[in-house]
Each structure stands twice: as C-alpha cells, then as structure tokens.
C-alpha atoms as a PDB file:
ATOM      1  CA  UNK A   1      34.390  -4.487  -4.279  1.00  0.00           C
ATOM      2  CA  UNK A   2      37.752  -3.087  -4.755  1.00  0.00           C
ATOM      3  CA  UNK A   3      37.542  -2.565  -8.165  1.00  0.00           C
ATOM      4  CA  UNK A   4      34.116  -0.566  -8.030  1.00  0.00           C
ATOM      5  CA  UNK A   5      35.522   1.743  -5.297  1.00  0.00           C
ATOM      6  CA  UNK A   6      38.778   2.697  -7.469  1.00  0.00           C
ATOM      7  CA  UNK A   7      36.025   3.386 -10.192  1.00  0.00           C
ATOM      8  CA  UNK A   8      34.687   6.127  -8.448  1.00  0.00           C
ATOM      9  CA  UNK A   9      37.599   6.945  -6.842  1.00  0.00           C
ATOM     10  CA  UNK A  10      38.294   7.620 -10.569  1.00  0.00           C
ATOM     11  CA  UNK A  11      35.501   9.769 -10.932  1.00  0.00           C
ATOM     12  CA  UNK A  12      35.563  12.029  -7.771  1.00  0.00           C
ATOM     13  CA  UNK A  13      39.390  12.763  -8.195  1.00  0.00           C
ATOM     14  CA  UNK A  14      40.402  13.057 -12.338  1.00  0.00           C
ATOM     15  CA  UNK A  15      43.596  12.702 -13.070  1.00  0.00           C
ATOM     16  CA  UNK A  16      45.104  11.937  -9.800  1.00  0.00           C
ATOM     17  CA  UNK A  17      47.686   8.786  -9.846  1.00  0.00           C
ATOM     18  CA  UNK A  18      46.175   5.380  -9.592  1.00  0.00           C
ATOM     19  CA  UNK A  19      48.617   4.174  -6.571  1.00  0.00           C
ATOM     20  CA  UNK A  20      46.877   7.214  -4.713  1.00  0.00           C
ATOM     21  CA  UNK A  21      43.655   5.936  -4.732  1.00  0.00           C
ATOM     22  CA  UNK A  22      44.462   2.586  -3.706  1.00  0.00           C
ATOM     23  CA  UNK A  23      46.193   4.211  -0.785  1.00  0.00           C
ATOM     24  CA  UNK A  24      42.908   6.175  -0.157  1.00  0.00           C
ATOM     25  CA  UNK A  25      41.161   2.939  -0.594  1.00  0.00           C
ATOM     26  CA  UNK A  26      43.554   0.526   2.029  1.00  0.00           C
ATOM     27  CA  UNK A  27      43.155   3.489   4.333  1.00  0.00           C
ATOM     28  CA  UNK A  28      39.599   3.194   4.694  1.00  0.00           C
ATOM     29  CA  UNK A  29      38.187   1.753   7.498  1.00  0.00           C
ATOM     30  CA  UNK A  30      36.392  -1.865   7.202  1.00  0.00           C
ATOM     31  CA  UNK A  31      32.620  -1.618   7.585  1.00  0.00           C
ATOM     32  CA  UNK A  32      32.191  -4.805   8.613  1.00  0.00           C
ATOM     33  CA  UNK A  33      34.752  -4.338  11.636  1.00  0.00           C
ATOM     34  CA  UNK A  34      32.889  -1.832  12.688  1.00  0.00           C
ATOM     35  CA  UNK A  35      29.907  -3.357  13.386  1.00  0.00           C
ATOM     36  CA  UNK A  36      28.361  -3.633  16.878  1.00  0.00           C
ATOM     37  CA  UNK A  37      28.153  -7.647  17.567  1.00  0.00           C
ATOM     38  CA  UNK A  38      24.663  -8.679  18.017  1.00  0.00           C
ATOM     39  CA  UNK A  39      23.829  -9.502  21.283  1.00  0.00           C
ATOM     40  CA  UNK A  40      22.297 -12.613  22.546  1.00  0.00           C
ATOM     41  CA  UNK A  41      19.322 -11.958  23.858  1.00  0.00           C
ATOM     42  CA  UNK A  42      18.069 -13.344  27.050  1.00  0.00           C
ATOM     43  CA  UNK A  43      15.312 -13.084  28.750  1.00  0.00           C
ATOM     44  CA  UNK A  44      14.223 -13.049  32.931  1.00  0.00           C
ATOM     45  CA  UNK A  45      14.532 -16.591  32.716  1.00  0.00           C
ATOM     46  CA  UNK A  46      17.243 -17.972  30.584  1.00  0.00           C
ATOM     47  CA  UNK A  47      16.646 -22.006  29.681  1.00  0.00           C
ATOM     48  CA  UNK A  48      18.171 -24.681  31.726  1.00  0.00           C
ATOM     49  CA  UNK A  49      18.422 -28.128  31.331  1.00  0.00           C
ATOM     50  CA  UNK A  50      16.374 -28.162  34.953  1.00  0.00           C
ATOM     51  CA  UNK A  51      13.775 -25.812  34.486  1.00  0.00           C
ATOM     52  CA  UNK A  52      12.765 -27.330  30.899  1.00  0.00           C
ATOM     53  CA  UNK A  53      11.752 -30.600  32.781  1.00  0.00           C
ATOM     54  CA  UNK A  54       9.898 -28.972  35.179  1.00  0.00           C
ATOM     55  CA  UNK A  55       7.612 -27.675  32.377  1.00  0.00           C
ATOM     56  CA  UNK A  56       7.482 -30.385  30.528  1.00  0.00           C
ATOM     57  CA  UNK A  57       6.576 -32.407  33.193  1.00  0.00           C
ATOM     58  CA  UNK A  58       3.894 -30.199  34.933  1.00  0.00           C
ATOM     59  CA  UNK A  59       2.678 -30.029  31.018  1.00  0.00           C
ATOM     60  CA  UNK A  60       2.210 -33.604  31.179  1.00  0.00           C
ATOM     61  CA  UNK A  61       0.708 -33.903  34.562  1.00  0.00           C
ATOM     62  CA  UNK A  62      -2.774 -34.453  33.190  1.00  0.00           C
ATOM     63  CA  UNK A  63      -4.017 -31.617  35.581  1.00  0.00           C
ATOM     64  CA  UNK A  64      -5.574 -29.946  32.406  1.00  0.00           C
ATOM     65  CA  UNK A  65      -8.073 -31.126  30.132  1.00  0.00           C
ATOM     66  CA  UNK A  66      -6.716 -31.996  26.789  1.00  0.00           C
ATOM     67  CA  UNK A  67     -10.018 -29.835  25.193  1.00  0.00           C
ATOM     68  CA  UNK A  68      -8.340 -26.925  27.045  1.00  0.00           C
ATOM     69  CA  UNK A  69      -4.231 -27.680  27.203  1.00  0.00           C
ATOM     70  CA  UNK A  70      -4.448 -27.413  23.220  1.00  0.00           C
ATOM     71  CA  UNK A  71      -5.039 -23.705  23.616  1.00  0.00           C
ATOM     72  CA  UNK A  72      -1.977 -22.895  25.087  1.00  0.00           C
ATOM     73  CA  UNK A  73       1.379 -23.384  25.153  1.00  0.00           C
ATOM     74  CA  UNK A  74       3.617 -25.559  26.664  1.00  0.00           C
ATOM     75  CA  UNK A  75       4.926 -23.165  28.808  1.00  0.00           C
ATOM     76  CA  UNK A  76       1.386 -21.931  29.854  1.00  0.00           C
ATOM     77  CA  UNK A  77       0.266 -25.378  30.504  1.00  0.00           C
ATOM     78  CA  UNK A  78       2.899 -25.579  33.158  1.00  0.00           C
ATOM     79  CA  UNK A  79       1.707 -22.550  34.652  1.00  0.00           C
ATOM     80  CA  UNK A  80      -1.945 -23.820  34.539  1.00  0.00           C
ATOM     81  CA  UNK A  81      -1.392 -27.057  35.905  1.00  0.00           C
ATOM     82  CA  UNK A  82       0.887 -25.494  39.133  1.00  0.00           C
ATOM     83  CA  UNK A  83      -2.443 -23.769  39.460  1.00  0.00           C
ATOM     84  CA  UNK A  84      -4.716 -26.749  39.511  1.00  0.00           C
ATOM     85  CA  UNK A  85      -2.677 -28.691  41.964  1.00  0.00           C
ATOM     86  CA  UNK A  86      -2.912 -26.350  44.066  1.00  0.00           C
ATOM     87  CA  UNK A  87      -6.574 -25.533  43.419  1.00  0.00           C
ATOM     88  CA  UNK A  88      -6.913 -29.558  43.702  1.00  0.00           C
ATOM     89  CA  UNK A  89      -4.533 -30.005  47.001  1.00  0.00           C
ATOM     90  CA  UNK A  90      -6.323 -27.628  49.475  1.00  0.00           C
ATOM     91  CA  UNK A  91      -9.617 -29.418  48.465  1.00  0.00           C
ATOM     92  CA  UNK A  92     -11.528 -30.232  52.031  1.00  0.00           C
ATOM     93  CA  UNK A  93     -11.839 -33.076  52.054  1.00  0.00           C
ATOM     94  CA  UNK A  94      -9.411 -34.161  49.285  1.00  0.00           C
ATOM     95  CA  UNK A  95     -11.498 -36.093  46.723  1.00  0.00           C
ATOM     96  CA  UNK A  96     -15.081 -34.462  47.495  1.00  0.00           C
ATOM     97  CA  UNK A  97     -14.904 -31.998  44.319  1.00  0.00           C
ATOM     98  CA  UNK A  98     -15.236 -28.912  46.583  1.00  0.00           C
ATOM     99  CA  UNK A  99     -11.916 -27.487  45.607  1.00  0.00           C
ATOM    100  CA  UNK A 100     -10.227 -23.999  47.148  1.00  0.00           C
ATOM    101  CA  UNK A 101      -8.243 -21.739  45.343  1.00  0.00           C
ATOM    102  CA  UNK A 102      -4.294 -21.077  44.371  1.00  0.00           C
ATOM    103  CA  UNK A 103      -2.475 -18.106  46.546  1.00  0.00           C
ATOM    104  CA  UNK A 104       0.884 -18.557  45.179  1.00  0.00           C
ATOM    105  CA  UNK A 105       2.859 -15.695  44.385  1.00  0.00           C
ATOM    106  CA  UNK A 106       3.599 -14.873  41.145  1.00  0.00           C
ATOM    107  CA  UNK A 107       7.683 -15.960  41.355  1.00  0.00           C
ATOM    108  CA  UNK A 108       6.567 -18.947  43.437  1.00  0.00           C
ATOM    109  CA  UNK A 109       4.367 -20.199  40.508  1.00  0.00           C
ATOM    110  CA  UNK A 110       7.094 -19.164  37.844  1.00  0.00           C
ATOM    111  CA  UNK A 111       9.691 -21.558  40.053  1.00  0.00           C
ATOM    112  CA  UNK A 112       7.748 -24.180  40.289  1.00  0.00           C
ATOM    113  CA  UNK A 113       6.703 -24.488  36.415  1.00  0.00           C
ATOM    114  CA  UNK A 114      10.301 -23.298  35.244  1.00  0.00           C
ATOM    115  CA  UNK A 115       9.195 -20.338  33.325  1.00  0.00           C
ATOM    116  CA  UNK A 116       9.534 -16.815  33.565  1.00  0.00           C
ATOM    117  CA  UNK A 117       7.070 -14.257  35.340  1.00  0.00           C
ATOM    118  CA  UNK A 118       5.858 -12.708  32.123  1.00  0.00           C
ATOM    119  CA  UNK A 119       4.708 -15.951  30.911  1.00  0.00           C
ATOM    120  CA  UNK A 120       2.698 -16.406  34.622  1.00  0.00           C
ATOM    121  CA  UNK A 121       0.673 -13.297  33.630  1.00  0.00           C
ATOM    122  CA  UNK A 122       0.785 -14.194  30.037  1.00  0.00           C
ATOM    123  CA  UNK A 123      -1.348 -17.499  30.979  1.00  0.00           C
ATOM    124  CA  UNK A 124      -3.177 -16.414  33.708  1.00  0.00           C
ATOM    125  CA  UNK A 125      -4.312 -13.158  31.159  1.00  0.00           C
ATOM    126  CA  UNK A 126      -5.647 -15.939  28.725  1.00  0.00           C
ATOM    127  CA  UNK A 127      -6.997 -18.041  30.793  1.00  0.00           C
ATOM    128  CA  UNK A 128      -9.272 -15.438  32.582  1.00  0.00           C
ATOM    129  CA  UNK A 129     -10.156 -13.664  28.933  1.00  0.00           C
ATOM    130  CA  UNK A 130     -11.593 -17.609  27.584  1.00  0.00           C
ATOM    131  CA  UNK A 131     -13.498 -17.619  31.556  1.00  0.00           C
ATOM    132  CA  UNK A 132     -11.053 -20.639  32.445  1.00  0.00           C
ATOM    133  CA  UNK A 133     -10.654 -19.319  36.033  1.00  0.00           C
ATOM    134  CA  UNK A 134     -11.271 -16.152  38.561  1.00  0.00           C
ATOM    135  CA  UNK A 135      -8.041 -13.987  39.909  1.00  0.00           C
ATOM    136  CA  UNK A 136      -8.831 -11.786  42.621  1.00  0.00           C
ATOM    137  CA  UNK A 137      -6.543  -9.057  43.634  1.00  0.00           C
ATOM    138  CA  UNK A 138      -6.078  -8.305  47.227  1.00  0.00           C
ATOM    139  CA  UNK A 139      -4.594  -4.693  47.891  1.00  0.00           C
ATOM    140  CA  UNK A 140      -3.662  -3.703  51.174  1.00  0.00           C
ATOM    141  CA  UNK A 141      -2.550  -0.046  50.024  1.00  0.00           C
ATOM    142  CA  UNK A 142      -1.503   1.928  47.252  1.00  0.00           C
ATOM    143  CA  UNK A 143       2.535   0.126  46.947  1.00  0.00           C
ATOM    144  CA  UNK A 144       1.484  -3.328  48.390  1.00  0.00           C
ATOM    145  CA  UNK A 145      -0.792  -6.010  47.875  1.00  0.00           C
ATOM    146  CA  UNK A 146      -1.440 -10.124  48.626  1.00  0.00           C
ATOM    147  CA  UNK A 147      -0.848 -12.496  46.249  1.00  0.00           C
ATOM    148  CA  UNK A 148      -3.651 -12.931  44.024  1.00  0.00           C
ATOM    149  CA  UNK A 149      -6.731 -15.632  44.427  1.00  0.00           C
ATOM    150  CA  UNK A 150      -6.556 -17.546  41.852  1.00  0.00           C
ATOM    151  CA  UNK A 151     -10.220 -19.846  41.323  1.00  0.00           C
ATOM    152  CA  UNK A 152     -10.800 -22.512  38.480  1.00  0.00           C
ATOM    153  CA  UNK A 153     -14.636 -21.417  37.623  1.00  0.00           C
ATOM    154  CA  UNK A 154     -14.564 -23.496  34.050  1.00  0.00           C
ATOM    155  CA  UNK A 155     -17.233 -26.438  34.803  1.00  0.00           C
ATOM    156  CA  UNK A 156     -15.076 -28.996  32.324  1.00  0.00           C
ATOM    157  CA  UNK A 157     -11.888 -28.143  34.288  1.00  0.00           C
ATOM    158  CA  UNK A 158     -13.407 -28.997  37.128  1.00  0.00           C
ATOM    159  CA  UNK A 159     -14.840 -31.662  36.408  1.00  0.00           C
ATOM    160  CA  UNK A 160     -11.718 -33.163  35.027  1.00  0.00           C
ATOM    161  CA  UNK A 161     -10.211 -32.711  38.343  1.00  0.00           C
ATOM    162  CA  UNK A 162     -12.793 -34.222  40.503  1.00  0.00           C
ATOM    163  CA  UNK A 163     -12.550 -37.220  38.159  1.00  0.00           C
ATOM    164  CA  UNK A 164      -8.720 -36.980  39.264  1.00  0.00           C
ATOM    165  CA  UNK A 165      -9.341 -36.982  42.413  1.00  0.00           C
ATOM    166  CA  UNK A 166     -11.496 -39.540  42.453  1.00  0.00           C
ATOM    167  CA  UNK A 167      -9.158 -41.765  40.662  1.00  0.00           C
ATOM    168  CA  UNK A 168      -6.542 -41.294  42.821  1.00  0.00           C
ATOM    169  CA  UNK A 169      -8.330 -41.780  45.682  1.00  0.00           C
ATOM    170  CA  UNK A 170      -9.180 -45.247  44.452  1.00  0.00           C
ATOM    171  CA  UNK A 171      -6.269 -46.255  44.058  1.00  0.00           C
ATOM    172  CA  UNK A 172      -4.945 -44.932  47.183  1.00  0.00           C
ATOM    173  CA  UNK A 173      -7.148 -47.442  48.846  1.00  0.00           C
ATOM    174  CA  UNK A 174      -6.346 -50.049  46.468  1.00  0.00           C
ATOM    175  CA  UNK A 175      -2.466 -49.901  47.812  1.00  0.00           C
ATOM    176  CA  UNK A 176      -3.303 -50.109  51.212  1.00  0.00           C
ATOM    177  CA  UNK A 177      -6.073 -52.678  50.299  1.00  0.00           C
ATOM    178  CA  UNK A 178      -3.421 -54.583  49.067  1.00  0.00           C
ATOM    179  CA  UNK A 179      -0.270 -53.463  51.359  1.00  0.00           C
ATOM    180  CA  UNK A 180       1.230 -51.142  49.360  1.00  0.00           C
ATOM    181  CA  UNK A 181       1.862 -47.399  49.259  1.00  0.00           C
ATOM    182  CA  UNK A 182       1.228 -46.784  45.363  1.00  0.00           C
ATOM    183  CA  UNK A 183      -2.303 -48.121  42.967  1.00  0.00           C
ATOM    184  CA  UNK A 184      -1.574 -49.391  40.166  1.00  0.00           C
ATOM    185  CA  UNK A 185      -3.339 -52.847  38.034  1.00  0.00           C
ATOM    186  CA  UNK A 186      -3.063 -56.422  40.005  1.00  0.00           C
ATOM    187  CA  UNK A 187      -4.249 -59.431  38.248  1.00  0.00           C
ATOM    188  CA  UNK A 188      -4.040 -63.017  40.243  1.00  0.00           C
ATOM    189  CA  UNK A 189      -3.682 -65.672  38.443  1.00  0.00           C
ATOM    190  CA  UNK A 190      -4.167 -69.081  40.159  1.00  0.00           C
ATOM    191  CA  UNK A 191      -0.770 -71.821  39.624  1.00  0.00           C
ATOM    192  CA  UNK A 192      -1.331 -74.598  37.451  1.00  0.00           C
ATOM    193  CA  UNK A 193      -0.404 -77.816  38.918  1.00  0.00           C
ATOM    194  CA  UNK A 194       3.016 -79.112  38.130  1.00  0.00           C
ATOM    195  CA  UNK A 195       1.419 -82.811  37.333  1.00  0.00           C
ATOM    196  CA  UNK A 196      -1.266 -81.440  35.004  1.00  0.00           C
ATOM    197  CA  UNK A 197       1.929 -80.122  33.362  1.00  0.00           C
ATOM    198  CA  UNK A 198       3.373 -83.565  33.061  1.00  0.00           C
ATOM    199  CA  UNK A 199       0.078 -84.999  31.934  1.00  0.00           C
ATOM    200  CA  UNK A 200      -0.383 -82.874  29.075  1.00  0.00           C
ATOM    201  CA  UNK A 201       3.550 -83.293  27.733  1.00  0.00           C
ATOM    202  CA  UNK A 202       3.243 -86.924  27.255  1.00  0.00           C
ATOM    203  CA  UNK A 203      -0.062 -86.674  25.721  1.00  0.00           C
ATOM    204  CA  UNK A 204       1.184 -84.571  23.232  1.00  0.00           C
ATOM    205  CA  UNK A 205       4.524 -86.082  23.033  1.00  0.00           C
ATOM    206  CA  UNK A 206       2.457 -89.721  22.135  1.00  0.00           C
ATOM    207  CA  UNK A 207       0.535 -88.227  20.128  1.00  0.00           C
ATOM    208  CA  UNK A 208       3.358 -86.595  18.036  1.00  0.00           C
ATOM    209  CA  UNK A 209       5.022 -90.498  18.185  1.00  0.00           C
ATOM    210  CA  UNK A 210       1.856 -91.773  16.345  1.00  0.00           C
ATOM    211  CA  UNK A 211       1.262 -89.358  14.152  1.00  0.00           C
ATOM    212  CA  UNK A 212       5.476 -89.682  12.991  1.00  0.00           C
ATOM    213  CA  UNK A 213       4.760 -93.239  12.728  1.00  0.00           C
ATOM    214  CA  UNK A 214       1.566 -93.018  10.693  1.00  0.00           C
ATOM    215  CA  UNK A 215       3.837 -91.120   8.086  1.00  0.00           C
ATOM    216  CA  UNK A 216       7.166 -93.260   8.320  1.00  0.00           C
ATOM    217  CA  UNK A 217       7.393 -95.644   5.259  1.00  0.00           C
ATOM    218  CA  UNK A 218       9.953 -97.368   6.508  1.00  0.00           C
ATOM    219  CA  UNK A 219       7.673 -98.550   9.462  1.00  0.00           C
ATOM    220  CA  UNK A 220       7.200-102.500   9.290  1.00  0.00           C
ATOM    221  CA  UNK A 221       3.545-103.245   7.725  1.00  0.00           C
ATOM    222  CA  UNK A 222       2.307-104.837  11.108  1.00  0.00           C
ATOM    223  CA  UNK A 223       2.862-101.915  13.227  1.00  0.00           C
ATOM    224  CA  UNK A 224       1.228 -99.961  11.139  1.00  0.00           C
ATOM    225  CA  UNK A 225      -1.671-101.938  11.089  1.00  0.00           C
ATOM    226  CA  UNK A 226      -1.700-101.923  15.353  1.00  0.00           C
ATOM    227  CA  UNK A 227      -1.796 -98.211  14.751  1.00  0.00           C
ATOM    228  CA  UNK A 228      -4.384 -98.109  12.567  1.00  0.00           C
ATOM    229  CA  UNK A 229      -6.764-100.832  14.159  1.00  0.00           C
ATOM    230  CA  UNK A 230      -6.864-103.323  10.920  1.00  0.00           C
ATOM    231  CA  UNK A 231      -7.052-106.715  11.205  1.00  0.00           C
END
C-alpha cells in the first residue's frame, strides 16, 4: 500500500526528494480510523433470554393448526396463538364451540408473545389477507380509538379449537373423576398374587433341574432312566 502511494507520489511531484514524500505519506490520515463504527442495530424489542420462551412456547401451544402455523413464522405463531386463547377463553360456555373474540391491545398482545409491535401487525396483516380471522376497528374520534376486535372466521381454525376444547374438557372431568386436578392416561392393572409367584418359580426352577440333568453325562445311568420313564 505504501509502496503504490510513493509511486504516485512520484508522479504528482517530479523530482522532489524521496524522504519528502514519505513524510507526506506518514502524515496522512488513516482511512480506516476514520471510519464511523457500525452500529448495532436494535430493534423495539431487543431479544431476551425471557421473551424468546414466551414465543417459543405460545408457538408450541397447539392453539394453531399445523396446516396453518407452517405459514408463518415463529414469531407470528406466538402472536396467533395469544389470539386464539383468548378467542378460546371467553367462549360461553367454555367447551360449546361458540367462541368470542380477542380485545387485547396491541402492546398487551406483543408482551404476552415476547415480540415486538410491528410483528403484532405484521401477523395480524397476514392473517386477515389469507381470511384467517376478522379485525374490527373501533374509533371513538379522529386521535383515539378501542382496541381492535379481533374474530377467528377460518372454519379449520375453529374447528381445531373446539376439538381443544373438547379435549380438555374431558380430561378436566377425568381428574376430578379420579381426584385429581390435572387429565392425563391411567391404566389399572390388577396385583398378581404373591403365591402364584412362588408357584411358577419352582415350576420353572424343576423344570430347569431336569432338563440340566437330562444333559449331564456324568449323571449315574439309573437316574437317568427315572427321568426318562424306562424300565
């Protein structure tokens, strides 16, 4: 790099002495010091250890059907599936299929799914362009408004969610069938009998004497005709 410079250093300024132009040259400023550092860029909603399992596990909630989850991302499935609880929750009566709608602010949603509020209107935008749900906006003047109304209108979204319901309502019973709080699988399986257990380990262990015995050349000729049954 040096070298190149004095070379036209050479050329702009003939005949001046060489120890000139490498003063010229040490004078001259680095570029690279100059530079302007590149910033880090953040954005509304910088990521946290916190809110990145709050996505990931409203992602994996199962509120949204996997035919519909794969057309967004995981960020916007978080934001869906605050959504759908909500849609699901304020169904009267919980369970029935006749489900409400979400009325969460914008920032309330955000918090709750650990994203940002761009990425709220980034879902919601998609969601209501492939006819997934209904937003209605309430304005009560010009500068102020209610949160939106946000309806699931997709018939396989909703009837992925009554088939939630339902499921959870079953086992809801279950557990207090049963005298607990949570479903989950039972199986009862009946004791076996600590004699029977007895019984069959000296049958077998007998039968593994004999069967020793039957192979044991050493065995005296007369026992092994008693175990055989000759005469």
């Amino acid at each position: 790099m040096s070298q190149a410079l004095l070379a036209l250093l050479e050329l702009a300024h003939p005949g001046r002495p060489q120890a000139d132009l490498l003063a010229m040259i040490e004078a001259t400023p680095n570029a690279r010091a100059t530079e302007k550092p590149a910033q880090r860029r953040v954005g509304s909603r910088p990521r946290s250890s916190a809110s990145m399992e709050r996505r990931r596990s409203w992602a994996a909630s199962g509120l949204l059907p996997p035919c519909l989850a794969c057309r967004f991302t995981l960020a916007e499935q978080a934001v869906l599936a605050v959504v759908a609880e909500q849609v699901a929750t304020r169904a009267e009566p919980p369970g029935a299929g006749r489900f409400q709608t979400c009325e969460l602010p914008l920032d309330a949603i955000a918090a709750k799914a650990g994203v940002c509020r761009t990425t709220v209107r980034n879902a919601l935008r998609e969601a209501r362009t492939l006819g997934l749900i209904h937003v209605e906006e309430r304005r009560l003047s010009a500068w102020r408004n209610l949160p939106h109304r946000i309806m699931v209108v997709s018939p396989e979204w909703l009837s992925w969610l009554k088939m939630r319901a339902k499921g959870l309502t079953r086992q809801t019973r279950a557990g207090v069938h049963h005298g607990e709080h949570s479903g989950g699988g039972r199986k009862s399986v009946s004791p076996t009998s600590t004699d029977r257990k007895k019984e069959g380990f000296a049958r077998a262990e007998k039968a593994e004497s004999k069967r020793q015995d039957r192979h044991d050349p050493g065995r005296p000729l007369w026992k092994m005709m008693s175990t055989n049954g000759g005469s």
